[in-house]
PDB file of N, CA and C in Angstrom:
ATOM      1  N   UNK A   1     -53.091   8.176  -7.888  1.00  0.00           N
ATOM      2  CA  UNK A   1     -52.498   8.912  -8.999  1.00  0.00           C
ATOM      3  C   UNK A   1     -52.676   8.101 -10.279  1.00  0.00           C
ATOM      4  N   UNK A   2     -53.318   8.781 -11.221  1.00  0.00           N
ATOM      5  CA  UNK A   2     -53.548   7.747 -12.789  1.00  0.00           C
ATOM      6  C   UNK A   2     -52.916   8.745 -13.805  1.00  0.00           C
ATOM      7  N   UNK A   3     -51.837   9.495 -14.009  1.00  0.00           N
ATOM      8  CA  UNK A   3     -51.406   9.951 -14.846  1.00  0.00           C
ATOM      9  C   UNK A   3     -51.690   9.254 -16.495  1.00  0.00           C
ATOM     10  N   UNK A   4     -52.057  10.424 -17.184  1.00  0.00           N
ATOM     11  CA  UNK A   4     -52.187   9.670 -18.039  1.00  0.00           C
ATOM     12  C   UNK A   4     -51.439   9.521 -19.637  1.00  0.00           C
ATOM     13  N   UNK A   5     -51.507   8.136 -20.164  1.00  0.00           N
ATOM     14  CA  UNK A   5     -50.609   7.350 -21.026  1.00  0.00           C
ATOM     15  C   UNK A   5     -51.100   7.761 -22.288  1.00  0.00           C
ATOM     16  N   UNK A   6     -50.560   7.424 -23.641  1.00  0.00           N
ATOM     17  CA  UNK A   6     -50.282   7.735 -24.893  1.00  0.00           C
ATOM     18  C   UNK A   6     -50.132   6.344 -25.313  1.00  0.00           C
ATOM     19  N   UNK A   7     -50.777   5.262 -25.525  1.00  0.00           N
ATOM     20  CA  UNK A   7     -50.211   4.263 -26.087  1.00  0.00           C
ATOM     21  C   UNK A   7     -50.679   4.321 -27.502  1.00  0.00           C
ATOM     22  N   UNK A   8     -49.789   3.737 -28.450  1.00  0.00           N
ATOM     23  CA  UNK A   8     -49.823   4.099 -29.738  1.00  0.00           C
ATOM     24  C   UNK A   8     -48.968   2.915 -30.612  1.00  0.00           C
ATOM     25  N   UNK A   9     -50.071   2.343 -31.224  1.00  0.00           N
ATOM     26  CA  UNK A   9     -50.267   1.113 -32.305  1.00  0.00           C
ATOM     27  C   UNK A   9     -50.001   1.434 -33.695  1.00  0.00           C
ATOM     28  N   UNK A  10     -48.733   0.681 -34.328  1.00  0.00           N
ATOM     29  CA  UNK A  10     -48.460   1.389 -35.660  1.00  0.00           C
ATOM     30  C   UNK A  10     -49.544   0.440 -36.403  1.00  0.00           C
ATOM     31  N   UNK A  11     -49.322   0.852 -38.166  1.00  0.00           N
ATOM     32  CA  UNK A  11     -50.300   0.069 -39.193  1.00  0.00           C
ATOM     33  C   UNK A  11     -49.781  -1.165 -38.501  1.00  0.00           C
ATOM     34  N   UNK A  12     -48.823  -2.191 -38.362  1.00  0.00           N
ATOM     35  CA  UNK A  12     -48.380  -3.853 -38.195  1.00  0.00           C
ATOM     36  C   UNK A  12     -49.241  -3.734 -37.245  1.00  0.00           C
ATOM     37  N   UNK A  13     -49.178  -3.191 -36.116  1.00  0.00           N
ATOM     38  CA  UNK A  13     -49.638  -3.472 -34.764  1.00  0.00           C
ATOM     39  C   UNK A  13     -51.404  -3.578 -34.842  1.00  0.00           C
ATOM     40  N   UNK A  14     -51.806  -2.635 -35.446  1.00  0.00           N
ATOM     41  CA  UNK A  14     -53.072  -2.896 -36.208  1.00  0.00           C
ATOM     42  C   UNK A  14     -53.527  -3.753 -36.360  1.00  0.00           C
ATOM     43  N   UNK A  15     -52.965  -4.305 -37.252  1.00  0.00           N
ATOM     44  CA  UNK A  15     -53.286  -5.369 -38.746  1.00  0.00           C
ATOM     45  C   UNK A  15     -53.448  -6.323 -37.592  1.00  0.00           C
ATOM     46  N   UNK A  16     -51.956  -6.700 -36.837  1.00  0.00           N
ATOM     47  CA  UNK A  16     -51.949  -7.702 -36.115  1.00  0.00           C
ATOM     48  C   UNK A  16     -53.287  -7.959 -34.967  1.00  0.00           C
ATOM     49  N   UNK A  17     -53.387  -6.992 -34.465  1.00  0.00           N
ATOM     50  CA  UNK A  17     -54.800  -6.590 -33.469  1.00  0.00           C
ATOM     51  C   UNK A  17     -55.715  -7.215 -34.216  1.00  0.00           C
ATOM     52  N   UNK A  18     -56.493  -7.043 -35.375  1.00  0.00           N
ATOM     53  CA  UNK A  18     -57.002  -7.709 -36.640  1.00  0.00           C
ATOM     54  C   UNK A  18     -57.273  -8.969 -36.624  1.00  0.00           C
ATOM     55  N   UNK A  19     -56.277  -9.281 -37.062  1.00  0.00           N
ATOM     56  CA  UNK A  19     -56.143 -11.248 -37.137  1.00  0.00           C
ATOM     57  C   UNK A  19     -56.272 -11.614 -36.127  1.00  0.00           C
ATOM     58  N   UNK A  20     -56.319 -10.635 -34.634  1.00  0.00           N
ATOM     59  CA  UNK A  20     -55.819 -11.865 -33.586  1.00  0.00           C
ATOM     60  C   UNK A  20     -57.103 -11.179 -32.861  1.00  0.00           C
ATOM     61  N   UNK A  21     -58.360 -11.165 -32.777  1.00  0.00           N
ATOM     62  CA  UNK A  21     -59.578 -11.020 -31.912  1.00  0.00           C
ATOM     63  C   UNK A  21     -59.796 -11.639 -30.812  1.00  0.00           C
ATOM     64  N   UNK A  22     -59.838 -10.820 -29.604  1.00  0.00           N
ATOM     65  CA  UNK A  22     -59.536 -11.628 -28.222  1.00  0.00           C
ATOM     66  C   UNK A  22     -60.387 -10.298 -27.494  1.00  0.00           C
ATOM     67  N   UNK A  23     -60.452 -10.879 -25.912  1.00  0.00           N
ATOM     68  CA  UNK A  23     -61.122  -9.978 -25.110  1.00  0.00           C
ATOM     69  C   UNK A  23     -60.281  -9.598 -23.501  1.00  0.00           C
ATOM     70  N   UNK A  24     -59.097 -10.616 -24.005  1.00  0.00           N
ATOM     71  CA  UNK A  24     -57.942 -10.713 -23.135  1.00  0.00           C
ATOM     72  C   UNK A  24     -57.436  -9.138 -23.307  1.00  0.00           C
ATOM     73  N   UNK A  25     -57.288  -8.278 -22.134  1.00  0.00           N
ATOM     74  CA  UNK A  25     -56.436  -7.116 -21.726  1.00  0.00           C
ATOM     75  C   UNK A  25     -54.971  -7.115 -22.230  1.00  0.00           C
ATOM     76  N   UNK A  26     -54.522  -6.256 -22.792  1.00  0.00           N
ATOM     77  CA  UNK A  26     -53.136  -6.301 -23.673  1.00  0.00           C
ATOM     78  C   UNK A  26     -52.225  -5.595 -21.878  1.00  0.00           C
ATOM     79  N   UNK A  27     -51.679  -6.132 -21.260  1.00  0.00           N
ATOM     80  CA  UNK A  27     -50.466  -6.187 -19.672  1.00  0.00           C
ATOM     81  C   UNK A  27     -49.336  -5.610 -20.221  1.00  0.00           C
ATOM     82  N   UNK A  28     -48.767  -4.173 -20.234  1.00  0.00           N
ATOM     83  CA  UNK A  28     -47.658  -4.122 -19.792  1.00  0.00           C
ATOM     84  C   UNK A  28     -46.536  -4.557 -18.628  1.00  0.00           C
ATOM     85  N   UNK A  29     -46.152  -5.283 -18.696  1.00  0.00           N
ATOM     86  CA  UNK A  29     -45.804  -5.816 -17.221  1.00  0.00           C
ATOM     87  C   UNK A  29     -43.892  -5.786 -16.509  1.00  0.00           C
ATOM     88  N   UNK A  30     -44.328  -5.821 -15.849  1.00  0.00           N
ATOM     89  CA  UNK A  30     -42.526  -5.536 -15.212  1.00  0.00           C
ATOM     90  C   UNK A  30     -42.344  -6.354 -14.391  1.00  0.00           C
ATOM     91  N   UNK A  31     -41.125  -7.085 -14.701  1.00  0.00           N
ATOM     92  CA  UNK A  31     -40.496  -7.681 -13.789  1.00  0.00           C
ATOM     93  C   UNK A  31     -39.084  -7.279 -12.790  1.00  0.00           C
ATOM     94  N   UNK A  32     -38.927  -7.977 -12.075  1.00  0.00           N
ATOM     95  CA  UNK A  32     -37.157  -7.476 -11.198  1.00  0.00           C
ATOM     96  C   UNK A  32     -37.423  -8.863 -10.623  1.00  0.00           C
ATOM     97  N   UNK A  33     -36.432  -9.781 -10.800  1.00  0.00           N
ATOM     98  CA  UNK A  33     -35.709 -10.828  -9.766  1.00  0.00           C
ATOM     99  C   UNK A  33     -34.237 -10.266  -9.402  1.00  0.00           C
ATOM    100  N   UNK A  34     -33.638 -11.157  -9.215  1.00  0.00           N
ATOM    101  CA  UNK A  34     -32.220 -11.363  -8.093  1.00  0.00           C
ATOM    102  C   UNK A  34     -31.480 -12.777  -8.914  1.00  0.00           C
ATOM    103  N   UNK A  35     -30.625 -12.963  -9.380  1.00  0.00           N
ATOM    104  CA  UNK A  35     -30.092 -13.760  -9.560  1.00  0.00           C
ATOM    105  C   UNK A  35     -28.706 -13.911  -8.882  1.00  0.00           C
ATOM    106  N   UNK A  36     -28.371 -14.993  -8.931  1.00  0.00           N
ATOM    107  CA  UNK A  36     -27.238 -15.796  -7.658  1.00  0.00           C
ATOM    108  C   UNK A  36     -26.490 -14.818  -7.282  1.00  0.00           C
ATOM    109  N   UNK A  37     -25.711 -13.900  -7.928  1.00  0.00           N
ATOM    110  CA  UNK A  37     -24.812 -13.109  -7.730  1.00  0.00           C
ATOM    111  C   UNK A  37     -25.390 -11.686  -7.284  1.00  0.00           C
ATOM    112  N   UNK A  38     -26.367 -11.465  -6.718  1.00  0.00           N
ATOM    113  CA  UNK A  38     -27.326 -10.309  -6.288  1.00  0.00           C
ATOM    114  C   UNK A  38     -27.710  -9.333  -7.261  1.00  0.00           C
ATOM    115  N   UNK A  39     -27.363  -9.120  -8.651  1.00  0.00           N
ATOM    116  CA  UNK A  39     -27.319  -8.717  -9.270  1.00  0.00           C
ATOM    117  C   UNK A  39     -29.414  -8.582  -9.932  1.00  0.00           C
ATOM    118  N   UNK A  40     -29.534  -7.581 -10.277  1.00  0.00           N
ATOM    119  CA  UNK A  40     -30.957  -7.404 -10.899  1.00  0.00           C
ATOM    120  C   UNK A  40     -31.168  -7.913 -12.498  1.00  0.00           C
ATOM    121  N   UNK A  41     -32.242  -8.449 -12.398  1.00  0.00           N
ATOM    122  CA  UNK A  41     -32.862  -9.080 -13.644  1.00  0.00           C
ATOM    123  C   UNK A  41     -34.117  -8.157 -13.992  1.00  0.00           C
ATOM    124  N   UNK A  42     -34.042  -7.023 -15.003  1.00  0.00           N
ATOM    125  CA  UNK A  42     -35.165  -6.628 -15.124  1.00  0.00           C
ATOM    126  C   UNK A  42     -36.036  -6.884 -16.501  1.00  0.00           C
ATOM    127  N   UNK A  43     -37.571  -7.198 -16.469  1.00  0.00           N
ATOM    128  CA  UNK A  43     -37.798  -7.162 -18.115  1.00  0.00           C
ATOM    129  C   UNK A  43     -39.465  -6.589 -18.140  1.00  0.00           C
ATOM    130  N   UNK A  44     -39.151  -6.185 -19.011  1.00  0.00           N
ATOM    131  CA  UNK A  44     -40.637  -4.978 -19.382  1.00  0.00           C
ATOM    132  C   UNK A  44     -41.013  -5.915 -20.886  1.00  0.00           C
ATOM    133  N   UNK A  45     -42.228  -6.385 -20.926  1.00  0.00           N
ATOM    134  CA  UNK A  45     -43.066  -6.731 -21.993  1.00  0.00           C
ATOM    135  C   UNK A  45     -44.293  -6.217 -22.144  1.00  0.00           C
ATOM    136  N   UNK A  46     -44.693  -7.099 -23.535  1.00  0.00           N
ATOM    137  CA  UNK A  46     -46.428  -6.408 -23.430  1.00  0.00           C
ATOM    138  C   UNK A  46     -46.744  -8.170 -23.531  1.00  0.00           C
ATOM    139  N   UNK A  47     -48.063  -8.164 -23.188  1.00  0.00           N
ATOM    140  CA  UNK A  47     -48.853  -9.928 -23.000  1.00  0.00           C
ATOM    141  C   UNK A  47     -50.076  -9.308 -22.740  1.00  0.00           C
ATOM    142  N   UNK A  48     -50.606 -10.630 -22.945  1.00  0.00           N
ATOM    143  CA  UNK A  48     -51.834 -10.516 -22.896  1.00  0.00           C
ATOM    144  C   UNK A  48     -52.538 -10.973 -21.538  1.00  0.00           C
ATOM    145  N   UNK A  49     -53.125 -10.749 -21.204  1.00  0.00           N
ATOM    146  CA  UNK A  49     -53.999 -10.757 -19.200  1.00  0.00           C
ATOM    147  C   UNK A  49     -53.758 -12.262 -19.333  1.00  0.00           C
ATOM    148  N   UNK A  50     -53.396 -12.666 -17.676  1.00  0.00           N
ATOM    149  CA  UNK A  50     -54.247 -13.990 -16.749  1.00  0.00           C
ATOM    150  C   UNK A  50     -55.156 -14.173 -16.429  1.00  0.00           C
ATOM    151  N   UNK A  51     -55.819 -14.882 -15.657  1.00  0.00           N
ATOM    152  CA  UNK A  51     -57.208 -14.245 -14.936  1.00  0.00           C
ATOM    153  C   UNK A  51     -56.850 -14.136 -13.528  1.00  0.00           C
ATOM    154  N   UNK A  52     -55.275 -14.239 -13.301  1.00  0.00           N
ATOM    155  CA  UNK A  52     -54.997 -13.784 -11.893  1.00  0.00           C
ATOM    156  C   UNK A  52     -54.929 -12.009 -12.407  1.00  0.00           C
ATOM    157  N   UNK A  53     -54.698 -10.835 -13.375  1.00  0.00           N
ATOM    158  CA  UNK A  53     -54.833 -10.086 -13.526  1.00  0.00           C
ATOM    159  C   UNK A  53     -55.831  -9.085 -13.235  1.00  0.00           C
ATOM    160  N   UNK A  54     -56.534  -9.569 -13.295  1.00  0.00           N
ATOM    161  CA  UNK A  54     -58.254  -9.247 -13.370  1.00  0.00           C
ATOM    162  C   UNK A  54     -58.401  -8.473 -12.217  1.00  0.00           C
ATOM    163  N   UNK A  55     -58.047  -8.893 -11.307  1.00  0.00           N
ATOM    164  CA  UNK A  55     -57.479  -8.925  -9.236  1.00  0.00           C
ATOM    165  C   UNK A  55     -56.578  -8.175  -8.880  1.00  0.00           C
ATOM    166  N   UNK A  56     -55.765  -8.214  -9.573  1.00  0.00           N
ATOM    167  CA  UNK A  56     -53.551  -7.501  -9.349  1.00  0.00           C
ATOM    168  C   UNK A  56     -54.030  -6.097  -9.165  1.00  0.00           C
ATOM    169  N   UNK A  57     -53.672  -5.930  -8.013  1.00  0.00           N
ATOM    170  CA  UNK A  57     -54.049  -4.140  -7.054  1.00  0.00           C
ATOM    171  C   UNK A  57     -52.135  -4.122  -7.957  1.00  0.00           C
ATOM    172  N   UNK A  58     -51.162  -4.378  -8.637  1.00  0.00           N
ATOM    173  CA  UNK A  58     -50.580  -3.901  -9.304  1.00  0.00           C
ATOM    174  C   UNK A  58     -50.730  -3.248 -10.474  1.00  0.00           C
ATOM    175  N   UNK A  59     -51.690  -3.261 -11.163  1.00  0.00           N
ATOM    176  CA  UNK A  59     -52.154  -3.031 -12.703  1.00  0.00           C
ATOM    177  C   UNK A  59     -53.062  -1.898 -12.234  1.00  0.00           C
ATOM    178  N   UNK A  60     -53.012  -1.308 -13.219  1.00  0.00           N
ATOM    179  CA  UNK A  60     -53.697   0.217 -13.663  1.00  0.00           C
ATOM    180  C   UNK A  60     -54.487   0.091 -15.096  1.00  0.00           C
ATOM    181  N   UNK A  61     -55.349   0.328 -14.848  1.00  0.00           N
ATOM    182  CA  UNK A  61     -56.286   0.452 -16.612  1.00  0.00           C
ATOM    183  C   UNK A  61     -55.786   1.884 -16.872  1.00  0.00           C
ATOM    184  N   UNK A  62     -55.103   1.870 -18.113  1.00  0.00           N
ATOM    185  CA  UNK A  62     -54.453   3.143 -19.179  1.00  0.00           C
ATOM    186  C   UNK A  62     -55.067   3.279 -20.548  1.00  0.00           C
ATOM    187  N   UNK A  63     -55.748   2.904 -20.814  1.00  0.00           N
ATOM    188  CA  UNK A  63     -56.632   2.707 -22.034  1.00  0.00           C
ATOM    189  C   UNK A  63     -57.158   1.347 -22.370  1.00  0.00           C
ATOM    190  N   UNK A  64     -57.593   1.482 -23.973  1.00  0.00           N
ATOM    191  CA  UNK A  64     -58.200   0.348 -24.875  1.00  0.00           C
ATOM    192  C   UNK A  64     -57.805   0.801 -26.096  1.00  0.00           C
ATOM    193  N   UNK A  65     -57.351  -0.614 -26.861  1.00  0.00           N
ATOM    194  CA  UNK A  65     -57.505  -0.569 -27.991  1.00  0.00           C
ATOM    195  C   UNK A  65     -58.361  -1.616 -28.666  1.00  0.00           C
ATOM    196  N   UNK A  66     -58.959  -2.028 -30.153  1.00  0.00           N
ATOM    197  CA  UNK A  66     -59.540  -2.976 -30.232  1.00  0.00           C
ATOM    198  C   UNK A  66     -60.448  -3.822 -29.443  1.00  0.00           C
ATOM    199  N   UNK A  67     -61.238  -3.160 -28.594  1.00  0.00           N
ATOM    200  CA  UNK A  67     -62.156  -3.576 -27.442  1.00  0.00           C
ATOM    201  C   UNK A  67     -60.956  -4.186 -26.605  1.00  0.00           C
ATOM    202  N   UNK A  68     -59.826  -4.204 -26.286  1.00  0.00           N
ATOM    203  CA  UNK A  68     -59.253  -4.891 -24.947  1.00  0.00           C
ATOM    204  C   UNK A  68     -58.498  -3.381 -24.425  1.00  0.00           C
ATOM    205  N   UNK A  69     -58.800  -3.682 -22.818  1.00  0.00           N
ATOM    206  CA  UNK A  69     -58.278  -2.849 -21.910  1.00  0.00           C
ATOM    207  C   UNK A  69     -56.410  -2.636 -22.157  1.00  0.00           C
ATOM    208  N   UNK A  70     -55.868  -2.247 -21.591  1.00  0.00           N
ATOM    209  CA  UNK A  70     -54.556  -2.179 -21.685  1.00  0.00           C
ATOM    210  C   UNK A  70     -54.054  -1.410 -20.287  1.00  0.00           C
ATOM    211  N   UNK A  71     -53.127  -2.513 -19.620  1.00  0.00           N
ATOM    212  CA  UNK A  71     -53.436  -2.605 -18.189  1.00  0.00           C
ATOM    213  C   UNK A  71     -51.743  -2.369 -17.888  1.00  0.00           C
ATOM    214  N   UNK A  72     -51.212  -1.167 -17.014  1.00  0.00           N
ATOM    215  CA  UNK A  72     -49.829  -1.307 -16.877  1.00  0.00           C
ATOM    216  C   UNK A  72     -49.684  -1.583 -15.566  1.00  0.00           C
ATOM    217  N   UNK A  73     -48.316  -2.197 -14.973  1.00  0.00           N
ATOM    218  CA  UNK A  73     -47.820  -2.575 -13.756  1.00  0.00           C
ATOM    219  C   UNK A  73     -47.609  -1.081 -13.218  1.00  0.00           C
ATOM    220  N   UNK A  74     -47.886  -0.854 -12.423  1.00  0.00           N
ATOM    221  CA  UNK A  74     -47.877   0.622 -11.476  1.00  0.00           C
ATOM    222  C   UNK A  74     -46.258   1.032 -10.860  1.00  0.00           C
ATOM    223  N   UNK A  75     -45.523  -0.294 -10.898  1.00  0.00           N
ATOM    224  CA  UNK A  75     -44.173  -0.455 -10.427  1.00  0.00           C
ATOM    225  C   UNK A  75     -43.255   0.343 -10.763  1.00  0.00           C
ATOM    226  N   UNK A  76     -43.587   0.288 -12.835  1.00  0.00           N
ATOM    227  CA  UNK A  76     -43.066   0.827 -13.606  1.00  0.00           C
ATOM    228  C   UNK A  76     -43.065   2.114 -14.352  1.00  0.00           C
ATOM    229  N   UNK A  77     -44.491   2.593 -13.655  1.00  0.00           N
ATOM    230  CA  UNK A  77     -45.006   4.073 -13.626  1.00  0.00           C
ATOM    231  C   UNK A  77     -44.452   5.291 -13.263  1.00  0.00           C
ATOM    232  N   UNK A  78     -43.554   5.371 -13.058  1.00  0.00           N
ATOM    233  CA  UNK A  78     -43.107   6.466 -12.732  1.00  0.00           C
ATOM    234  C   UNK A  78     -41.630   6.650 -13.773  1.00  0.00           C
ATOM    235  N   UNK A  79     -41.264   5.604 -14.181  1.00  0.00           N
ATOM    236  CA  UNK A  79     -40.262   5.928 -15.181  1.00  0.00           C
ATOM    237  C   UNK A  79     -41.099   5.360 -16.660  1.00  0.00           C
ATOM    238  N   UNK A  80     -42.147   5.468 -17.273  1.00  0.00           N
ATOM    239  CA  UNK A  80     -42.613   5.122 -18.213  1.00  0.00           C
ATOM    240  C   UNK A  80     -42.815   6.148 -18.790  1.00  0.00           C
ATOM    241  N   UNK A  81     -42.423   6.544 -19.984  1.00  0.00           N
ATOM    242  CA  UNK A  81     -42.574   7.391 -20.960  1.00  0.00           C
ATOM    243  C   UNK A  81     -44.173   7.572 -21.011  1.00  0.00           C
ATOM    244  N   UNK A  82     -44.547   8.987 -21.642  1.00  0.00           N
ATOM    245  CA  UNK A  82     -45.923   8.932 -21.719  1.00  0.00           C
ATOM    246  C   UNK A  82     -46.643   8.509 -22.843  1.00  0.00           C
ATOM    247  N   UNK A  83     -45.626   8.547 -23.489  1.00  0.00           N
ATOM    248  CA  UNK A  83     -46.158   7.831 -24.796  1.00  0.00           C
ATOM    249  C   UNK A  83     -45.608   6.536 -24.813  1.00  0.00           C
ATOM    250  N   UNK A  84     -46.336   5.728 -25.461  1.00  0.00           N
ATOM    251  CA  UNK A  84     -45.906   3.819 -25.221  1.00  0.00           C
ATOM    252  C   UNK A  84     -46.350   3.457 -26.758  1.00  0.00           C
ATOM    253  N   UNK A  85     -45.021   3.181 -27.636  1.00  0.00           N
ATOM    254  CA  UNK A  85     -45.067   3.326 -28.601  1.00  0.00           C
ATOM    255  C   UNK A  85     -45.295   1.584 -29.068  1.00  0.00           C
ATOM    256  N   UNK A  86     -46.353   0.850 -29.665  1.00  0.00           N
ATOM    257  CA  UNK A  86     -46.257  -0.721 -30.020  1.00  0.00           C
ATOM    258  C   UNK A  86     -45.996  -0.513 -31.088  1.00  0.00           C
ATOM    259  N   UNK A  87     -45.823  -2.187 -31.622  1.00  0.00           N
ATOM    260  CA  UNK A  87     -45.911  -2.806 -32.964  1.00  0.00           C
ATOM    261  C   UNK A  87     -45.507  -4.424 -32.704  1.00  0.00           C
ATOM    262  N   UNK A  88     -45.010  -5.073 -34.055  1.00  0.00           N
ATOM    263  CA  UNK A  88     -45.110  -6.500 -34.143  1.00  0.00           C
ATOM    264  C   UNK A  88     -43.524  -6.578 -34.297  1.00  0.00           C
ATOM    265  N   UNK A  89     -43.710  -7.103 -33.591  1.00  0.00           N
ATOM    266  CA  UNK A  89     -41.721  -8.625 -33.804  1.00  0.00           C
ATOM    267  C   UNK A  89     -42.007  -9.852 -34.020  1.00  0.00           C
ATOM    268  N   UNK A  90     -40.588 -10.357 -33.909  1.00  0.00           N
ATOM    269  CA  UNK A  90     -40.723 -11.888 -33.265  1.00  0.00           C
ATOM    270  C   UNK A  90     -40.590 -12.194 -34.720  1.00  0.00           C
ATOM    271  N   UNK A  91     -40.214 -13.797 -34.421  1.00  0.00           N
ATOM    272  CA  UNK A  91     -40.318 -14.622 -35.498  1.00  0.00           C
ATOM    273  C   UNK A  91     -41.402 -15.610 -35.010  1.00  0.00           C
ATOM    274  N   UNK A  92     -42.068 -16.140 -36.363  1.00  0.00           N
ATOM    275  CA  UNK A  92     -42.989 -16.913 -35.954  1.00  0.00           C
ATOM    276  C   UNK A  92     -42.450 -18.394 -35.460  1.00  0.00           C
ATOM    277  N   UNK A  93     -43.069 -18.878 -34.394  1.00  0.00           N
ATOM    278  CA  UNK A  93     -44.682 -18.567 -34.366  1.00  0.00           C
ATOM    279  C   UNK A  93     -44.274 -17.507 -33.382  1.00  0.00           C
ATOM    280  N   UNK A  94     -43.595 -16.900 -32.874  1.00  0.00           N
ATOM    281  CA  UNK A  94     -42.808 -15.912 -31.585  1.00  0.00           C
ATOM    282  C   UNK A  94     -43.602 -14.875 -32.170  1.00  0.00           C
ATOM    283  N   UNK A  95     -43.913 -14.482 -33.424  1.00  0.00           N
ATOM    284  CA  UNK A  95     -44.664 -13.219 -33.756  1.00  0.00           C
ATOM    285  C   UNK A  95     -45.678 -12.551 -32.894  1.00  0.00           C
ATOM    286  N   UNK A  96     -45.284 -11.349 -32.582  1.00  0.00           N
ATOM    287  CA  UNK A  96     -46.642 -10.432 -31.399  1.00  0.00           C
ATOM    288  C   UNK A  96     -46.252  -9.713 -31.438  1.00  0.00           C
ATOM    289  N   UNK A  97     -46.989  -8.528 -30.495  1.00  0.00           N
ATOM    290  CA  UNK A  97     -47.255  -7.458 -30.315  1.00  0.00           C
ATOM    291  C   UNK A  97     -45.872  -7.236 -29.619  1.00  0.00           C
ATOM    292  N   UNK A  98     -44.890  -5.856 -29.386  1.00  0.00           N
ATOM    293  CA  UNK A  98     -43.851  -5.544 -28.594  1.00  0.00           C
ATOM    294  C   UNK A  98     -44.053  -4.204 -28.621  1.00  0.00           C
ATOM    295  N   UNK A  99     -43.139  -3.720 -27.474  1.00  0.00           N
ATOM    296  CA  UNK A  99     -43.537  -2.360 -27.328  1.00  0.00           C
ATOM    297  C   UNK A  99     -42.032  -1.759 -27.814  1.00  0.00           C
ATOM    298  N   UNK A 100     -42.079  -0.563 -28.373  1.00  0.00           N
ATOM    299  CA  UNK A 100     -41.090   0.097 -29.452  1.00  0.00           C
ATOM    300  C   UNK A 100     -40.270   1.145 -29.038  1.00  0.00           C
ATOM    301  N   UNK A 101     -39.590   1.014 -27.740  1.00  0.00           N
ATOM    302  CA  UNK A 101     -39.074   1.975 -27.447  1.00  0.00           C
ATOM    303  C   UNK A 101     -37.548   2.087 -28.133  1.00  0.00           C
ATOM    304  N   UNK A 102     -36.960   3.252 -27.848  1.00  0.00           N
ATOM    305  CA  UNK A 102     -35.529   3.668 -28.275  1.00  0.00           C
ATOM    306  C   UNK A 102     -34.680   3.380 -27.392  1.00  0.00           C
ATOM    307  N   UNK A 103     -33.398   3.295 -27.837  1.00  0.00           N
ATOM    308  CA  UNK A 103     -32.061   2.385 -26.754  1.00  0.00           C
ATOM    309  C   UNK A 103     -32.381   3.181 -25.513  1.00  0.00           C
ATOM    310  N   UNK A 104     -32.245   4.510 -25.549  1.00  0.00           N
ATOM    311  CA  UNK A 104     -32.361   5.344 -24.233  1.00  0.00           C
ATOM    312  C   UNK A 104     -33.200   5.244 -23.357  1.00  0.00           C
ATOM    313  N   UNK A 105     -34.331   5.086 -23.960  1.00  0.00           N
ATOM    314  CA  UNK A 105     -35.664   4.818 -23.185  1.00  0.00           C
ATOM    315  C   UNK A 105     -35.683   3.359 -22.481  1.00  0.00           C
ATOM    316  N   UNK A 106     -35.168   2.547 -23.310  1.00  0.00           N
ATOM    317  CA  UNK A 106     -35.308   1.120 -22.621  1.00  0.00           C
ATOM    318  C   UNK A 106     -34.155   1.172 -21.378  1.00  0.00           C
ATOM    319  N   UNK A 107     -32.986   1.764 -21.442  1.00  0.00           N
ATOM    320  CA  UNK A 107     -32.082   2.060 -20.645  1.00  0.00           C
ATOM    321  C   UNK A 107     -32.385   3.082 -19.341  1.00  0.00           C
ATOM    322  N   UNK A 108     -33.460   3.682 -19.484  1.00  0.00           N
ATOM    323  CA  UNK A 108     -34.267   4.592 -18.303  1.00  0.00           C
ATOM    324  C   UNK A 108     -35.154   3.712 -17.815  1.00  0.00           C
ATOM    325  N   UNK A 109     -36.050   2.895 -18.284  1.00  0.00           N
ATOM    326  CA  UNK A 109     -36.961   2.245 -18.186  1.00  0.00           C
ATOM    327  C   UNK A 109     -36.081   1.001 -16.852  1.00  0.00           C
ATOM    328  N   UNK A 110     -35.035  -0.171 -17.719  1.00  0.00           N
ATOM    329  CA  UNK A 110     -34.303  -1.333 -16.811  1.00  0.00           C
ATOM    330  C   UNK A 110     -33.755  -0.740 -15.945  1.00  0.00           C
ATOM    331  N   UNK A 111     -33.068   0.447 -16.207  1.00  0.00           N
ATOM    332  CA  UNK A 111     -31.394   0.420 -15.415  1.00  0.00           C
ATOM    333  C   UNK A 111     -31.732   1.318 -14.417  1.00  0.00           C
ATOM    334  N   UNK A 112     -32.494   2.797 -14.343  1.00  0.00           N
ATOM    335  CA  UNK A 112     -32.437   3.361 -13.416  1.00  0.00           C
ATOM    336  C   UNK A 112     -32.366   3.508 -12.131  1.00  0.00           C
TER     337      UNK A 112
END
């Protein structure tokens, strides 16, 4: 099943794509641990590929932007909006790419 995604780069996210020329795959990626109290740790980012990625029967190719692939965790596929809205945060040097969802969405996305 490859349903397919909407990812969508504002002007920052652009610009930033721009300055930063790479051939590294832009990873949506998902995590879930367990911490002491059994309780779930979940976190959804965007990064840029490993070269253990390359391999990961977890990842799905969902497009390209700027000549790099853009690769999501399959885990998280089924509650992922179809549209995947980026842009830039962070403080520097923390400045990058993040993905732009709304309280609700991020709350469907961790908690469900």
């Amino acid at each position: 099943m490859n349903p397919s995604f909407l990812v969508t780069f504002d002007q920052k996210a652009r610009r930033w794509l721009e300055e930063h020329p790479s051939q590294d795959a832009l990873v949506i990626a998902f995590e879930d641990s367990r911490c002491c109290g059994g309780g779930h740790i979940r976190d959804l980012r965007l990064r840029r590929s490993y070269s253990q990625d390359d391999h990961s029967a977890k990842l799905i190719h969902i497009g390209e932007v700027a000549d790099r692939r853009i690769l999501l965790d399959r885990r998280i596929m089924p509650r992922m909006p179809r549209t995947i809205p980026v842009t830039v945060g962070g403080i520097h040097p923390f400045r990058g790419l993040h993905l732009d969802f709304s309280g609700e969405q991020w709350a469907r996305l961790l908690y469900d």
